[in-house]
N, C-alpha and C. Protein backbone atom coordinates (compact mmCIF):
# COMPACT_ATOMS: atom_id res chain seq x y z
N UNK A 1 -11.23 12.42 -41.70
CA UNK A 1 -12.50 12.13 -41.08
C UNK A 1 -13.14 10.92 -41.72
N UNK A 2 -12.98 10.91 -42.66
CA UNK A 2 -13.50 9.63 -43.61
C UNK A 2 -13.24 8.11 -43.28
N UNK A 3 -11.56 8.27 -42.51
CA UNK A 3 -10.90 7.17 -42.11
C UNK A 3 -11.32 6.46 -40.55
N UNK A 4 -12.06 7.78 -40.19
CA UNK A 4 -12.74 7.36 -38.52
C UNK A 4 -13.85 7.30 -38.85
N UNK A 5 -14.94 7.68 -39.58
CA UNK A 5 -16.41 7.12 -39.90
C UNK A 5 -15.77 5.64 -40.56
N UNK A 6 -15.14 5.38 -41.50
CA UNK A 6 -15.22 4.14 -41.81
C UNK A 6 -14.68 2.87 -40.71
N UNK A 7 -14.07 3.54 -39.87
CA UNK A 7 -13.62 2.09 -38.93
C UNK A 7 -14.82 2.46 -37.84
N UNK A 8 -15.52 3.52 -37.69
CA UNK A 8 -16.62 3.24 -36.97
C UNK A 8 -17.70 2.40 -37.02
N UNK A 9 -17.94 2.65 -38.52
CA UNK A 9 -18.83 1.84 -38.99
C UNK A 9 -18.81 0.23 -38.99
N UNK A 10 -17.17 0.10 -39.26
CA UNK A 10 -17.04 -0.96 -39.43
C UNK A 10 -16.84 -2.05 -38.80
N UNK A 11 -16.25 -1.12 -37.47
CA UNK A 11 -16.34 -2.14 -36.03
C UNK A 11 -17.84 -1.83 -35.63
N UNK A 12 -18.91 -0.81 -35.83
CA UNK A 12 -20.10 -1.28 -35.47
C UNK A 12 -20.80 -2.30 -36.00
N UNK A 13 -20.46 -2.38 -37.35
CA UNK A 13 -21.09 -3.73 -38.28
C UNK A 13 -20.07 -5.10 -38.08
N UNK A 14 -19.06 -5.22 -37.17
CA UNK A 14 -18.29 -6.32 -36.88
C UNK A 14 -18.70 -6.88 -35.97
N UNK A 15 -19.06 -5.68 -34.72
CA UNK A 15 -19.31 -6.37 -33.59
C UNK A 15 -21.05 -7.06 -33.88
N UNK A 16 -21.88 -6.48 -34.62
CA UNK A 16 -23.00 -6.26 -34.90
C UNK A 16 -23.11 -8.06 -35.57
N UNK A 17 -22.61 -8.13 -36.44
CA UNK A 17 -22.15 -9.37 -36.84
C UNK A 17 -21.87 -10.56 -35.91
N UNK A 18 -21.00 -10.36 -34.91
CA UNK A 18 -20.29 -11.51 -34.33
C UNK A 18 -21.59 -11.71 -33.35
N UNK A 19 -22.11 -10.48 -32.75
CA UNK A 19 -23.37 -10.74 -31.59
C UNK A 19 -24.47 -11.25 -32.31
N UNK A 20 -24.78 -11.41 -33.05
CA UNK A 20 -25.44 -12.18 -33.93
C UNK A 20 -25.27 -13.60 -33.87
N UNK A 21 -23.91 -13.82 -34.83
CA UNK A 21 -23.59 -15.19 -34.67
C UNK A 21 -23.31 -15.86 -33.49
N UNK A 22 -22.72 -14.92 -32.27
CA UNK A 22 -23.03 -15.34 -30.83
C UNK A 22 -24.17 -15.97 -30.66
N UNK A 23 -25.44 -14.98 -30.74
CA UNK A 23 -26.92 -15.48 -29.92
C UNK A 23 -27.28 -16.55 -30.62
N UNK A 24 -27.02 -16.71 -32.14
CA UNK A 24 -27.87 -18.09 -32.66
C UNK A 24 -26.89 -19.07 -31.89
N UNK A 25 -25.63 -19.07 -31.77
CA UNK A 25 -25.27 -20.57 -30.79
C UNK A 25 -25.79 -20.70 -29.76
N UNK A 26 -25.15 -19.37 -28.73
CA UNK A 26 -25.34 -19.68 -27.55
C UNK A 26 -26.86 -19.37 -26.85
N UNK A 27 -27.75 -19.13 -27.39
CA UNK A 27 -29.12 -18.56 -27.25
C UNK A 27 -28.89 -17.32 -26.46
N UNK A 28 -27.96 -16.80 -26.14
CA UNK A 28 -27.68 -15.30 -25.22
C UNK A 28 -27.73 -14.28 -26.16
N UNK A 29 -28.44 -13.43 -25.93
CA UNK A 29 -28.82 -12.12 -27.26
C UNK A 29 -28.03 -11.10 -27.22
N UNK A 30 -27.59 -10.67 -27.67
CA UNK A 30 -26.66 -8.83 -27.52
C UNK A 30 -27.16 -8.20 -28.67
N UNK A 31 -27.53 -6.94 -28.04
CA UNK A 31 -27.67 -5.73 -28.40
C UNK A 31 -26.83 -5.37 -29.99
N UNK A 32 -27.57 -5.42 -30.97
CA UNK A 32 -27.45 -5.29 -32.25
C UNK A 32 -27.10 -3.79 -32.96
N UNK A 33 -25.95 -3.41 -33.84
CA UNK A 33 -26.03 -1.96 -34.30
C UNK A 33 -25.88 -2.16 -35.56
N UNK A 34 -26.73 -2.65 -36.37
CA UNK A 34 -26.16 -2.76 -37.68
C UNK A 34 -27.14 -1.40 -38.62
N UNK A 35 -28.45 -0.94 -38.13
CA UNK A 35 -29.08 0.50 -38.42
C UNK A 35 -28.23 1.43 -38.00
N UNK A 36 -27.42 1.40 -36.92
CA UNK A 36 -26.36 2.62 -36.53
C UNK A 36 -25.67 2.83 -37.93
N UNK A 37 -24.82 1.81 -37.86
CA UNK A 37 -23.40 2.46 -38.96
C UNK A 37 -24.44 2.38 -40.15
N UNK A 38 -25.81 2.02 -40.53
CA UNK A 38 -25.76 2.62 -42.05
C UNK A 38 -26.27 3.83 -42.12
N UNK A 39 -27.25 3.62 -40.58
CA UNK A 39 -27.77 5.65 -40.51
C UNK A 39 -26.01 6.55 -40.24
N UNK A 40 -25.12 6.14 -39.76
CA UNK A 40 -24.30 7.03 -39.89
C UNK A 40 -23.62 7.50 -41.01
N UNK A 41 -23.26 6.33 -41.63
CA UNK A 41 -23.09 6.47 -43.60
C UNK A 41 -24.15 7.42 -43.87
N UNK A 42 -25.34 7.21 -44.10
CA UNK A 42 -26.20 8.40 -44.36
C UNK A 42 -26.28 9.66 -43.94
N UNK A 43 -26.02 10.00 -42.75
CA UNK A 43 -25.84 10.95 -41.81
C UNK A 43 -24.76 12.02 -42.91
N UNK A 44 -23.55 11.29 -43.14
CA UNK A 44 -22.32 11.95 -43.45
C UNK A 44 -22.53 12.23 -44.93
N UNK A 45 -23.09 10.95 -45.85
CA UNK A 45 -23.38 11.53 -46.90
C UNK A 45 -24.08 12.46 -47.36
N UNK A 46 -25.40 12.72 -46.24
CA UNK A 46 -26.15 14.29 -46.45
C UNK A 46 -25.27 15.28 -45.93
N UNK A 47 -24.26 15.26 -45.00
CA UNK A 47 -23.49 16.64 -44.50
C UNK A 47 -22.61 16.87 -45.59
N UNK A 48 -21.84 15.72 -46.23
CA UNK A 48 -21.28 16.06 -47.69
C UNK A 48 -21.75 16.56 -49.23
N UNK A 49 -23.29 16.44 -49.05
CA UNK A 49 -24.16 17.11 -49.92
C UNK A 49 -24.44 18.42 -49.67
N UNK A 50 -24.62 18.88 -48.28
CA UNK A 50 -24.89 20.11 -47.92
C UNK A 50 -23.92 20.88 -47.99
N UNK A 51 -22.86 20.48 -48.01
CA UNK A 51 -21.66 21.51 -47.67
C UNK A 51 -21.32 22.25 -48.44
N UNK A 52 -21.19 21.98 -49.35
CA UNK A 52 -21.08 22.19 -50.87
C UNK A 52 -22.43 23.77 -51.58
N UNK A 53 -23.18 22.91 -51.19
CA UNK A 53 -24.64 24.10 -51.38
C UNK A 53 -24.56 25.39 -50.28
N UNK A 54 -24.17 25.18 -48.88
CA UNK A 54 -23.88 26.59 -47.96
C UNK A 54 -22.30 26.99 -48.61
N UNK A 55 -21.62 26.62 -48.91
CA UNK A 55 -20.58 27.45 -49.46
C UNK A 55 -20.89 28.17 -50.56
N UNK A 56 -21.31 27.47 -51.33
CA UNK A 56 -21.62 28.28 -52.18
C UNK A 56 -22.86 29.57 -52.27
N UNK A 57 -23.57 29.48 -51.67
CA UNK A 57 -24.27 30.43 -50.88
C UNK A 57 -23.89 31.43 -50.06
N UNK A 58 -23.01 30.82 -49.68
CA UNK A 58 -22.53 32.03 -48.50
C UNK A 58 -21.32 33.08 -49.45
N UNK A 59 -20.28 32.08 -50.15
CA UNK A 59 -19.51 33.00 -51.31
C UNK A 59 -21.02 34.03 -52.25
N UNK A 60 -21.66 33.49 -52.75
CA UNK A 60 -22.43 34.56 -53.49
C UNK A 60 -22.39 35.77 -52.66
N UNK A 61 -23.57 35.54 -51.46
CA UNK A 61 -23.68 36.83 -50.47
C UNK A 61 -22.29 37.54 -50.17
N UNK A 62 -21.08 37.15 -49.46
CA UNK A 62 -20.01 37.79 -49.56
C UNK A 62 -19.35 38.54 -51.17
N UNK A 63 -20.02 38.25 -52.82
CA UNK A 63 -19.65 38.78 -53.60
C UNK A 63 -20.88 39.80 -53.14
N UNK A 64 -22.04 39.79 -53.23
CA UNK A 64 -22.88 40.86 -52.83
C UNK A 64 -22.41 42.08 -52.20
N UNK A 65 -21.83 41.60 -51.26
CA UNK A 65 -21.43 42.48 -50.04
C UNK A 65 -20.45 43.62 -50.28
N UNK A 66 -19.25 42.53 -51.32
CA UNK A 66 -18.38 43.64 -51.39
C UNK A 66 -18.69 44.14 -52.68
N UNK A 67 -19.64 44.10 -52.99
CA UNK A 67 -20.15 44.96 -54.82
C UNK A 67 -20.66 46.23 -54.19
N UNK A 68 -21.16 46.21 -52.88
CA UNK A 68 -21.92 47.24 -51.75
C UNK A 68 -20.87 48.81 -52.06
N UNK A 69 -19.68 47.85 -51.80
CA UNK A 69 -18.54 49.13 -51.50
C UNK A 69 -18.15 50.47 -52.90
N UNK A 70 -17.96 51.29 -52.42
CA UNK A 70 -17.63 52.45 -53.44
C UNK A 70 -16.70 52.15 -53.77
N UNK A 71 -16.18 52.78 -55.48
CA UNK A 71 -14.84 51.83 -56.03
C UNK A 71 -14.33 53.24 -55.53
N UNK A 72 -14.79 54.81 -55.74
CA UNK A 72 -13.38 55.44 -55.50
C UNK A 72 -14.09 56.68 -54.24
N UNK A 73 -13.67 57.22 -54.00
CA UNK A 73 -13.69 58.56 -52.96
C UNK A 73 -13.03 59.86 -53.26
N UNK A 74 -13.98 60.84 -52.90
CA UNK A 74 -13.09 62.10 -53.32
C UNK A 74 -12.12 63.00 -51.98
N UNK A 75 -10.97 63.08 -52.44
CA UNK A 75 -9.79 62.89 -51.49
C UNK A 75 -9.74 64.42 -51.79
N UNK A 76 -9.91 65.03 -50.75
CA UNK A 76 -9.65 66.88 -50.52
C UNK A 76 -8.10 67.26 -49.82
N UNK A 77 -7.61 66.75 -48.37
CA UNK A 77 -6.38 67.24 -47.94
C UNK A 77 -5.64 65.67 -47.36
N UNK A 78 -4.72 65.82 -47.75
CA UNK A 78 -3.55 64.80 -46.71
C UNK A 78 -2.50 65.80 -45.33
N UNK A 79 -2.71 66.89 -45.66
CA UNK A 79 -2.42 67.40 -44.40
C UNK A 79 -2.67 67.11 -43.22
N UNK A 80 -3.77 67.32 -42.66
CA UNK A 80 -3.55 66.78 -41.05
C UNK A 80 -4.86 65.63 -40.99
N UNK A 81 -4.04 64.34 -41.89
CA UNK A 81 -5.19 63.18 -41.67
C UNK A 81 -5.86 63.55 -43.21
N UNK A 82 -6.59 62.46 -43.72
CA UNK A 82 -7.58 62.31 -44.60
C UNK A 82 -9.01 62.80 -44.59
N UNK A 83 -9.16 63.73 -45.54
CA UNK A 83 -10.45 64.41 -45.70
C UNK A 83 -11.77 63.99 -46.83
N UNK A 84 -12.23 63.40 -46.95
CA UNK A 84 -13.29 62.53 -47.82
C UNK A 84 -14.13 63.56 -47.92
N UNK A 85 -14.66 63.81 -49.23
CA UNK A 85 -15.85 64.85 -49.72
C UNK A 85 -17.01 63.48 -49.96
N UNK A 86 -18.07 63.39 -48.96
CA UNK A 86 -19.08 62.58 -49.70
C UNK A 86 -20.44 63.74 -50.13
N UNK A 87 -20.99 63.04 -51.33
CA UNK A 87 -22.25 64.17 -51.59
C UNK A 87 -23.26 63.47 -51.12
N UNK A 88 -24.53 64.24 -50.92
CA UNK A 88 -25.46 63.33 -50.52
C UNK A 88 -26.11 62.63 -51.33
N UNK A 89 -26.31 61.59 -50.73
CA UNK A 89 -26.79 60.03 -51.38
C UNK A 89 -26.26 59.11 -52.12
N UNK A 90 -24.43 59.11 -51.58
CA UNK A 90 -23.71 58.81 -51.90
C UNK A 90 -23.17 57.60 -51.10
N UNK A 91 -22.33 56.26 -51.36
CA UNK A 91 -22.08 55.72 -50.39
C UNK A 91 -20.87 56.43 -49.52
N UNK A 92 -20.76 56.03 -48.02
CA UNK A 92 -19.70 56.76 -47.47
C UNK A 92 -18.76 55.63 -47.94
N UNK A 93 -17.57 56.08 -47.89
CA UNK A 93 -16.05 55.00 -48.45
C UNK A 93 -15.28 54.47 -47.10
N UNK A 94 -15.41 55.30 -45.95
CA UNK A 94 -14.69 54.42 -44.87
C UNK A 94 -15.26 54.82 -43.67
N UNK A 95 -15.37 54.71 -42.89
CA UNK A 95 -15.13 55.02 -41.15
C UNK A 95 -14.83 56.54 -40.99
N UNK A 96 -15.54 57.70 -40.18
CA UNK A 96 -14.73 58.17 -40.05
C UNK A 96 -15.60 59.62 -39.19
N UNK A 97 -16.00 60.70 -39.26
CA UNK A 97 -16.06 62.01 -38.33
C UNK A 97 -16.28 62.75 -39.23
N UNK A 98 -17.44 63.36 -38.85
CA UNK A 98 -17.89 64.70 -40.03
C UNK A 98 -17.57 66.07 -39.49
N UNK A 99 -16.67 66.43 -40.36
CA UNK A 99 -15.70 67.99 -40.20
C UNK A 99 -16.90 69.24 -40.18
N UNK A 100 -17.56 68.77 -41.33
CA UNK A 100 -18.25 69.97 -41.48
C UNK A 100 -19.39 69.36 -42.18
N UNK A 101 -20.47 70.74 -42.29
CA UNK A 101 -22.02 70.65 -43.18
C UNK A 101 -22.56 69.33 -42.28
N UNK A 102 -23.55 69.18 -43.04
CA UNK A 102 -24.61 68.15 -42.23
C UNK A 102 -25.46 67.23 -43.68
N UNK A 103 -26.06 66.28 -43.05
CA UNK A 103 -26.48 65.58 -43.88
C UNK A 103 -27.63 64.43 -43.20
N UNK A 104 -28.01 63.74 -43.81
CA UNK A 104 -28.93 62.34 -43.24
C UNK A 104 -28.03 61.61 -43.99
N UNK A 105 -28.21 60.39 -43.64
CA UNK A 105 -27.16 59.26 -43.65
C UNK A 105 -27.83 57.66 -43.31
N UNK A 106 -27.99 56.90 -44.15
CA UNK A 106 -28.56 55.80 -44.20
C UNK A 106 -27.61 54.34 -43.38
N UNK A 107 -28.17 54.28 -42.64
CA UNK A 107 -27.32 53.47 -41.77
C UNK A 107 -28.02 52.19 -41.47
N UNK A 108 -28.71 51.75 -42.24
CA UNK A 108 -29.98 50.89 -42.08
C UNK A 108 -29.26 49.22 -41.81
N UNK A 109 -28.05 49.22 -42.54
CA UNK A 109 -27.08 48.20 -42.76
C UNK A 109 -26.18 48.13 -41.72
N UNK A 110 -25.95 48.63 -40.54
CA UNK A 110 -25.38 48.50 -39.63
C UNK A 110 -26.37 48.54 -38.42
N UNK A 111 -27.26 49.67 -38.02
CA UNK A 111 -27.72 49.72 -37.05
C UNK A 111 -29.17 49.27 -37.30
N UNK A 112 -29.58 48.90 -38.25
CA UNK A 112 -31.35 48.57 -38.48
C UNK A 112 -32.20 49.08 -38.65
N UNK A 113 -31.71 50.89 -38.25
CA UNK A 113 -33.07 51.58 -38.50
C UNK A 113 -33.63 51.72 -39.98
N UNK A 114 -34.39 52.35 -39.97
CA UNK A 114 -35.09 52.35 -41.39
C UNK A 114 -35.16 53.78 -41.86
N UNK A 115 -35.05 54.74 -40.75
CA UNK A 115 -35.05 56.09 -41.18
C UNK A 115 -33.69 56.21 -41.27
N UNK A 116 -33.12 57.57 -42.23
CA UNK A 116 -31.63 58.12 -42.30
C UNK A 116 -31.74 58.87 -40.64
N UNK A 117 -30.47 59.20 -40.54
CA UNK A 117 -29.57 59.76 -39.70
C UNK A 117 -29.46 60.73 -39.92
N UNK A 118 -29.56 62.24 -39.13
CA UNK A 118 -28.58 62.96 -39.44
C UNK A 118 -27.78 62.81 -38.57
N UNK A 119 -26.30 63.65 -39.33
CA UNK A 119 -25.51 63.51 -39.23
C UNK A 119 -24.73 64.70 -39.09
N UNK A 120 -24.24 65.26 -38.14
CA UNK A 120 -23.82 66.96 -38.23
C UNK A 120 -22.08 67.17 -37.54
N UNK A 121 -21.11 67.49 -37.52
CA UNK A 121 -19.83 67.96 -37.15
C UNK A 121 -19.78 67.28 -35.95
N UNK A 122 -18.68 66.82 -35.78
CA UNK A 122 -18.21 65.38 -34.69
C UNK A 122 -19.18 64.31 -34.61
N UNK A 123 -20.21 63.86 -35.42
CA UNK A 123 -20.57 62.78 -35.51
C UNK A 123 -19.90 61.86 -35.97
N UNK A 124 -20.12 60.74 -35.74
CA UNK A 124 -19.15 59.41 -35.98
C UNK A 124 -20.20 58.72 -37.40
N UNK A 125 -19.77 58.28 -38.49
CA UNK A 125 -19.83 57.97 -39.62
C UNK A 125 -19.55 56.50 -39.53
N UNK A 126 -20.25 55.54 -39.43
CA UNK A 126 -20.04 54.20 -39.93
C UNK A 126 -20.26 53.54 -41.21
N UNK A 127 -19.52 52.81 -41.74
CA UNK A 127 -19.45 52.26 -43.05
C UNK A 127 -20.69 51.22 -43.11
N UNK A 128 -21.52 50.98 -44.13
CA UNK A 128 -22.40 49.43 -44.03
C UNK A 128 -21.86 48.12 -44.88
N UNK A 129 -20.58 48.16 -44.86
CA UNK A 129 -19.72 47.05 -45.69
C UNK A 129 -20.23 45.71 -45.39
């Protein structure tokens, strides 16, 4: 990209040049870009300053995010499918359908509300990863 801003610039400051030295001979004027290519140099040098600052911003929040997650889960049967024991006020560890008991459930991170959920046998369980 560097190699097409610079011949942009540079045929804008060529031609920018020659129409110049055109009009002082021939007294015929043309249309001048020599503020283009240096506002475009500028242009690119602030998007190459910025870029740098949203990456790195955006990596922080994504370490945030996954610090969110539970390191382990308590694993009850592998018999028919995976059974997760969460206690309450605990994070949930994956996706998944409540077998049994009931609970409220903070879902504020996926769906927005601000109150918990309950949550009671065949409800669907979403993660806020």
């Amino acid at each position: 990209m560097d190699v097409l801003v610079a011949l942009g610039t540079i045929a804008s400051y060529v031609y920018s040049l020659y129409a110049l030295l055109y009009g002082a001979f021939t007294g015929f004027w043309c249309p001048t870009y020599f503020e283009t290519s240096a506002m475009l140099i500028a242009f690119v040098l602030l998007g190459k300053y910025l870029e740098p600052l949203a990456k790195g911003k955006t990596s922080d929040a994504i370490k945030k995010l996954v610090e969110l997650a539970p390191a382990t889960a308590l694993l009850l049967t592998k018999d028919k499918g995976d059974l997760l024991k969460v206690l309450p006020g605990s994070k949930i560890p994956a996706d998944g359908v409540v077998s049994w008991a009931s609970s409220h459930v903070n879902e504020s991170m996926v769906t927005g509300e601000s109150v918990p959920v309950l949550k009671e046998p065949i409800h669907l369980l979403l993660v806020s990863l």
